[in-house]
N, C-alpha and C. Protein backbone atom coordinates (compact mmCIF):
# COMPACT_ATOMS: atom_id res chain seq x y z
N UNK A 1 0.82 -1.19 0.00
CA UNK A 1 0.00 0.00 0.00
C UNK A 1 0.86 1.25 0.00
N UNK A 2 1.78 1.06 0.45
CA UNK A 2 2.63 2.22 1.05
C UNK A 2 3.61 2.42 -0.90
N UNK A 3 4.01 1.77 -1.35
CA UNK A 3 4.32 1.94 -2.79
C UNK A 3 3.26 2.27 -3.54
N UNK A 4 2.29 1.90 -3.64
CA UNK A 4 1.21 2.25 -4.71
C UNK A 4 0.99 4.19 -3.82
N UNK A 5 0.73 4.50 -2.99
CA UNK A 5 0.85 5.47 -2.38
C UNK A 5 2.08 6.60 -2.72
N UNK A 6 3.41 5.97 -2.61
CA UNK A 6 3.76 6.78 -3.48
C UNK A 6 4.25 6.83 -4.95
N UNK A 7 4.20 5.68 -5.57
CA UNK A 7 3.83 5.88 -6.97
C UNK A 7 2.85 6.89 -7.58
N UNK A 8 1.35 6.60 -6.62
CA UNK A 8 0.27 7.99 -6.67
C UNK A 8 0.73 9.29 -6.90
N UNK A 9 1.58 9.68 -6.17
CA UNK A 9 2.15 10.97 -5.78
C UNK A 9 3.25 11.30 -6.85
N UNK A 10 3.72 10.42 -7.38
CA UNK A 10 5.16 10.58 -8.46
C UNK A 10 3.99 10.67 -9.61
N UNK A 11 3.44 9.76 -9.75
CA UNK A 11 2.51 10.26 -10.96
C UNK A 11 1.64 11.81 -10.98
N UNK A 12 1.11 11.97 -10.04
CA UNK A 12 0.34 12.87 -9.64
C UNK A 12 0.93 14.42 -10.13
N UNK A 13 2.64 14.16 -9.46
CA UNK A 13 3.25 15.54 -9.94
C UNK A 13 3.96 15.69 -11.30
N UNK A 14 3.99 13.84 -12.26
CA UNK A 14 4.68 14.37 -13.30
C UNK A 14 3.28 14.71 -14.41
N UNK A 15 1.90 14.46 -14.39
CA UNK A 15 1.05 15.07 -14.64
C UNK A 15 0.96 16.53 -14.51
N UNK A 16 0.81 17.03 -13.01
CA UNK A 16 0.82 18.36 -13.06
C UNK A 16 1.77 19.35 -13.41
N UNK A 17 2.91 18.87 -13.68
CA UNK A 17 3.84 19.51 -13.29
C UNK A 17 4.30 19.75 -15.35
N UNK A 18 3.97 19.09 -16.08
CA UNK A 18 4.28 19.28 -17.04
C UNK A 18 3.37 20.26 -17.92
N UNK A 19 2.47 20.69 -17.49
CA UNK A 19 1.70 21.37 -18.46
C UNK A 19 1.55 22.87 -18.26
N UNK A 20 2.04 22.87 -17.04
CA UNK A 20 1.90 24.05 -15.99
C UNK A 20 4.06 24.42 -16.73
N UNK A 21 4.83 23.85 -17.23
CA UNK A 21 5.85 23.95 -17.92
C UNK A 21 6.00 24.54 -18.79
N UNK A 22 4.73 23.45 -19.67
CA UNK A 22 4.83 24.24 -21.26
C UNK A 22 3.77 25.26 -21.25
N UNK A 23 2.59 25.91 -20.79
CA UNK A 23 2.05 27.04 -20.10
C UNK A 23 3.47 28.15 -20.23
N UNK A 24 3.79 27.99 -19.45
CA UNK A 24 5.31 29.28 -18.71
C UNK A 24 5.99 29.37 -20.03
N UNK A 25 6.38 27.99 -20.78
CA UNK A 25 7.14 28.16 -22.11
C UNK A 25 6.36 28.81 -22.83
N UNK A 26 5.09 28.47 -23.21
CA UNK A 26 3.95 29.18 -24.00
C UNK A 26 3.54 31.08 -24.25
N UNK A 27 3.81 31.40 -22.74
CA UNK A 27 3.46 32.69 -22.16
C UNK A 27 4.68 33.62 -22.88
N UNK A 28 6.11 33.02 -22.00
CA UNK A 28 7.11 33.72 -22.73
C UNK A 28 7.37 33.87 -24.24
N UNK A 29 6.74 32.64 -25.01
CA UNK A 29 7.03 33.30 -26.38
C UNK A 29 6.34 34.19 -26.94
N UNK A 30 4.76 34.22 -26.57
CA UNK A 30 4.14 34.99 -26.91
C UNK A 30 4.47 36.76 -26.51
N UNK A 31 4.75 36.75 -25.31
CA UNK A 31 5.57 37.95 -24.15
C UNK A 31 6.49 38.56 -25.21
N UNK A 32 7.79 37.76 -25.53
CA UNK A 32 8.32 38.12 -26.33
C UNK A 32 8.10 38.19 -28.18
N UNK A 33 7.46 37.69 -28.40
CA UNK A 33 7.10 38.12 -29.75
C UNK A 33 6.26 39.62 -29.70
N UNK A 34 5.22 39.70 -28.86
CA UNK A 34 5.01 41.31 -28.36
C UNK A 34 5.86 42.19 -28.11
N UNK A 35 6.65 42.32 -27.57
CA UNK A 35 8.11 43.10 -26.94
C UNK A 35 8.99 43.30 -28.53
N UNK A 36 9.12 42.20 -28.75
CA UNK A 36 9.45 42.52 -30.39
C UNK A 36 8.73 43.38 -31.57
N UNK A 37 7.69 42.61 -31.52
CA UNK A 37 6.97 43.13 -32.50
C UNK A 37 6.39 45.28 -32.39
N UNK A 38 6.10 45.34 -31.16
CA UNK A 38 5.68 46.69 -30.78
C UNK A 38 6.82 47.27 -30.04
N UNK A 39 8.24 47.30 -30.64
CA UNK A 39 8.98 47.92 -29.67
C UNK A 39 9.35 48.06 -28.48
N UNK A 40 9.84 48.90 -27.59
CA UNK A 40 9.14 48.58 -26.30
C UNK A 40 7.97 48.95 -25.61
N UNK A 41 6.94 48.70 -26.15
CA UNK A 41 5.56 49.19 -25.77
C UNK A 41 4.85 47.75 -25.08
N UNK A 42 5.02 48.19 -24.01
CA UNK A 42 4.29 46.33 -22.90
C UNK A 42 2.96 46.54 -23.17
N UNK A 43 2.52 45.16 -23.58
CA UNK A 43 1.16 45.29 -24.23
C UNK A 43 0.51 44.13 -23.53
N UNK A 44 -0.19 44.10 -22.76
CA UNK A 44 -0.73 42.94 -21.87
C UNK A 44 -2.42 42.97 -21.50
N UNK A 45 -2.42 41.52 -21.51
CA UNK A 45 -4.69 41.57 -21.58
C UNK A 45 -4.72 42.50 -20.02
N UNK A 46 -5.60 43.06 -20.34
CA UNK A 46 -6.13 43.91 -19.27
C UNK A 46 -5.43 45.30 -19.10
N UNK A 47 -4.95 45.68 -19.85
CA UNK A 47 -4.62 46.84 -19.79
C UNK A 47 -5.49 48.04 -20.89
N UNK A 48 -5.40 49.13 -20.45
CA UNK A 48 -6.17 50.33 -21.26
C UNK A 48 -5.87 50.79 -22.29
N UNK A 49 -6.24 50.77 -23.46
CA UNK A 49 -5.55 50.90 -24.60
C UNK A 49 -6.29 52.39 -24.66
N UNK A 50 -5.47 53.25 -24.97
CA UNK A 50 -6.03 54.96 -25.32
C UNK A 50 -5.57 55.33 -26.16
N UNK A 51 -6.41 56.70 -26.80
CA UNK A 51 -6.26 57.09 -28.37
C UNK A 51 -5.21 57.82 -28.16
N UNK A 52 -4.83 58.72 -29.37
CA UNK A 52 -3.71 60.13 -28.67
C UNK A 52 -4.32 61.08 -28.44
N UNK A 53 -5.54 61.87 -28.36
CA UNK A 53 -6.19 62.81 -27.74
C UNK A 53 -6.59 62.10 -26.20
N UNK A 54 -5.84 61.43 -25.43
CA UNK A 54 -6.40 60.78 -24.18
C UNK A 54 -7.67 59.75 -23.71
N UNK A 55 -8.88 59.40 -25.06
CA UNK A 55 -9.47 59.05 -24.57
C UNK A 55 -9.23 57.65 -24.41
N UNK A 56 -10.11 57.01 -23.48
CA UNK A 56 -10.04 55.77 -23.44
C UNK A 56 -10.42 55.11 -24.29
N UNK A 57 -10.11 54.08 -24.81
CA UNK A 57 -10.56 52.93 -26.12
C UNK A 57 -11.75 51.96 -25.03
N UNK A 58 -10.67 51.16 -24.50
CA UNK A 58 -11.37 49.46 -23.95
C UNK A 58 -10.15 48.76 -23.46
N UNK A 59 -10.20 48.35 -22.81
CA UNK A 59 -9.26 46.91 -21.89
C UNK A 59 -9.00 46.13 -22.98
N UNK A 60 -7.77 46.09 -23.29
CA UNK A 60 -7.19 45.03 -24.16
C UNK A 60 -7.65 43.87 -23.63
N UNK A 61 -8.45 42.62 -24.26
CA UNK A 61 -8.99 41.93 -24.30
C UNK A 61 -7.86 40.51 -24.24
N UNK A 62 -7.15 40.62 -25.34
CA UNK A 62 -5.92 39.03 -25.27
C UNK A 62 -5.12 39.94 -26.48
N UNK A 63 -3.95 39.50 -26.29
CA UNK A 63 -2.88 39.88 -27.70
C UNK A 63 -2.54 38.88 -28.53
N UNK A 64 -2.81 39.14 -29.90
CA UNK A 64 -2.29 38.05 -30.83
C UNK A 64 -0.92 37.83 -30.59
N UNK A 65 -0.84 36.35 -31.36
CA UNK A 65 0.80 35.87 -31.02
C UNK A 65 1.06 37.07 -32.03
N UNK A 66 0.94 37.45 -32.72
CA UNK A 66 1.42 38.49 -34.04
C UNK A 66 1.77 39.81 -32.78
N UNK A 67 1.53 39.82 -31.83
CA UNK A 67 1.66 41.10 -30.70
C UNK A 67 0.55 41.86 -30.87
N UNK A 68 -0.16 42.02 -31.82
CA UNK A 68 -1.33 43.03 -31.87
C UNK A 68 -2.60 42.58 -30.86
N UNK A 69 -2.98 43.82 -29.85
CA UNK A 69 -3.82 43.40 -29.47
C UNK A 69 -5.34 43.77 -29.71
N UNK A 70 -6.19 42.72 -28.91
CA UNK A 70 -7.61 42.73 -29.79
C UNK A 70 -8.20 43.51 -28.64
N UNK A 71 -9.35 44.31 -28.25
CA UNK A 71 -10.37 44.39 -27.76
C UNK A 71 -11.85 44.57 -28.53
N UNK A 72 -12.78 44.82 -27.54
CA UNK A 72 -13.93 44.77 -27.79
C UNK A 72 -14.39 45.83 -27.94
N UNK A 73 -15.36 46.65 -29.12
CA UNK A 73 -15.62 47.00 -29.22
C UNK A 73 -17.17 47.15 -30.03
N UNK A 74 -18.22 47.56 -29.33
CA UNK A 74 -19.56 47.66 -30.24
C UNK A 74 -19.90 45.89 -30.01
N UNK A 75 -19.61 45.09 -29.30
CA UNK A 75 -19.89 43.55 -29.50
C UNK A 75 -18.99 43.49 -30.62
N UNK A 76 -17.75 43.99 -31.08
CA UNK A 76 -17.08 43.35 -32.33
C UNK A 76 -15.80 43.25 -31.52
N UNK A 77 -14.60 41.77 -31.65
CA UNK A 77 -13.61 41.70 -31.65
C UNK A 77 -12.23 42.44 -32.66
N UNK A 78 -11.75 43.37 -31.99
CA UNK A 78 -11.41 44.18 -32.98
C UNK A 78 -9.58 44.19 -32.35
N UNK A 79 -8.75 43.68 -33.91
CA UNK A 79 -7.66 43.78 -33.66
C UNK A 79 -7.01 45.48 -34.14
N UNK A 80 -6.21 45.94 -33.18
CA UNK A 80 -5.02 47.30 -33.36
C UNK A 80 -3.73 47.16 -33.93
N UNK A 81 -3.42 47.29 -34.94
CA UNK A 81 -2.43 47.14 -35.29
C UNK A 81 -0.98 47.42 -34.04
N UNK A 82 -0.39 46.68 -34.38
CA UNK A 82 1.28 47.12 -33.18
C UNK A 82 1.93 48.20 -33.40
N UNK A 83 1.80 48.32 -34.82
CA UNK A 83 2.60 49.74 -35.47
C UNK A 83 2.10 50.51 -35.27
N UNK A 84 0.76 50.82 -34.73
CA UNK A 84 0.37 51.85 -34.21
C UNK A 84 0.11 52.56 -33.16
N UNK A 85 0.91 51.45 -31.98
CA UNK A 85 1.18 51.36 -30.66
C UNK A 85 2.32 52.23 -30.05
N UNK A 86 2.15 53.09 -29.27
CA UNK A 86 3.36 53.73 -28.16
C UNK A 86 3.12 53.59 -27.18
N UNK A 87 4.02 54.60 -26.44
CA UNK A 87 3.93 54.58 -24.77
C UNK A 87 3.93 55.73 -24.65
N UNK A 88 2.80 56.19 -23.67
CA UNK A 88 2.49 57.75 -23.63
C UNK A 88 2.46 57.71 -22.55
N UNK A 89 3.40 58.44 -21.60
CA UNK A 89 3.48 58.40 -19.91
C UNK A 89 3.18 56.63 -19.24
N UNK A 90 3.46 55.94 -19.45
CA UNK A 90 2.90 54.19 -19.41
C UNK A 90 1.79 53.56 -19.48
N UNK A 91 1.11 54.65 -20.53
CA UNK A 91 -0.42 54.04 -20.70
C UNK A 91 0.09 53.95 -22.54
N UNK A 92 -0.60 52.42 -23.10
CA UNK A 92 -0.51 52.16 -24.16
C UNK A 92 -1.36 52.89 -24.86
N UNK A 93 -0.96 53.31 -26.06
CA UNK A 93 -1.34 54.42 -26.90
C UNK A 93 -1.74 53.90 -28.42
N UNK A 94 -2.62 54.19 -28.86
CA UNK A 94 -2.58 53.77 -30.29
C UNK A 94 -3.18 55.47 -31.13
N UNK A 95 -2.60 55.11 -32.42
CA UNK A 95 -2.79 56.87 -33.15
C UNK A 95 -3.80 57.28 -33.88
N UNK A 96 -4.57 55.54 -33.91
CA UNK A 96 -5.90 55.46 -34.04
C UNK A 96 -7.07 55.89 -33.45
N UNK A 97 -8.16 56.60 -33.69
CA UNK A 97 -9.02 57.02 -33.21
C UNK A 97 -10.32 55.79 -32.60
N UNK A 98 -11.02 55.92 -31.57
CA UNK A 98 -11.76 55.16 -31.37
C UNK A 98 -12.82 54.77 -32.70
N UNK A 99 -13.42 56.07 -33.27
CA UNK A 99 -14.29 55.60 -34.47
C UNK A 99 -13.52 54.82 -35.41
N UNK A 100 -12.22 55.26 -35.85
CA UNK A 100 -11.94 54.54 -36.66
C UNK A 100 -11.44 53.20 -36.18
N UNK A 101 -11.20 52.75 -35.10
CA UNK A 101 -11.42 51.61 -34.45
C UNK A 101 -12.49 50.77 -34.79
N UNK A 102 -13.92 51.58 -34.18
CA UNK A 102 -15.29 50.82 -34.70
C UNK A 102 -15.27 50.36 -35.94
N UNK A 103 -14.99 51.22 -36.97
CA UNK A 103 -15.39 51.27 -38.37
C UNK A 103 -14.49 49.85 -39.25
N UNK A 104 -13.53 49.53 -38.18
CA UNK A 104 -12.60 48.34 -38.92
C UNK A 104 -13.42 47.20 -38.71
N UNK A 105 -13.05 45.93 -39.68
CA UNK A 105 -13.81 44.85 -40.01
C UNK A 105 -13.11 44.04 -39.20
């Protein structure tokens, strides 16, 4: 009993323990393909994406592996280009206007 017990436990953690691995491997490439792709402009889900007249857009929603991130807008999933991304005092910036945000397909 006492072997099957910890066999349990050796199995138990090479299950958990591997996916929760490639997760962390997963995160960083994407991390860095952003960091690349938009310069140094940190672009991460949940952050405020704003126009350059200050207003607010929407909470970046998730970032493509491409680094561009998507939010929501009008009920539409709407990707921002990266190239149009800065850093304006450490709030992410795009040079895009909110309408013309809406108006993209």
């Amino acid at each position: 009993m006492k072997k099957f017990a910890a066999l349990a436990a050796v199995a138990t953690l090479a299950v958990f323990s591997i996916p929760a691995a490639f997760a962390a491997e997963s995160s960083q490439t994407v991390r860095a393909a952003t960091e690349a792709a938009s310069g140094s402009v940190a672009v991460n889900a949940g952050k405020m994406l704003y126009a350059g007249n200050g207003q607010r857009i929407a909470p970046i929603y998730r970032v493509s592996s491409e680094g561009n991130p998507q939010v929501i807008l009008n009920g539409k999933l709407v990707t921002v280009p990266a190239s149009t991304l800065s850093d304006v005092d450490g709030k992410v910036t795009t040079s895009l206007t909110k309408q013309e945000l809406g108006r993209a397909q």
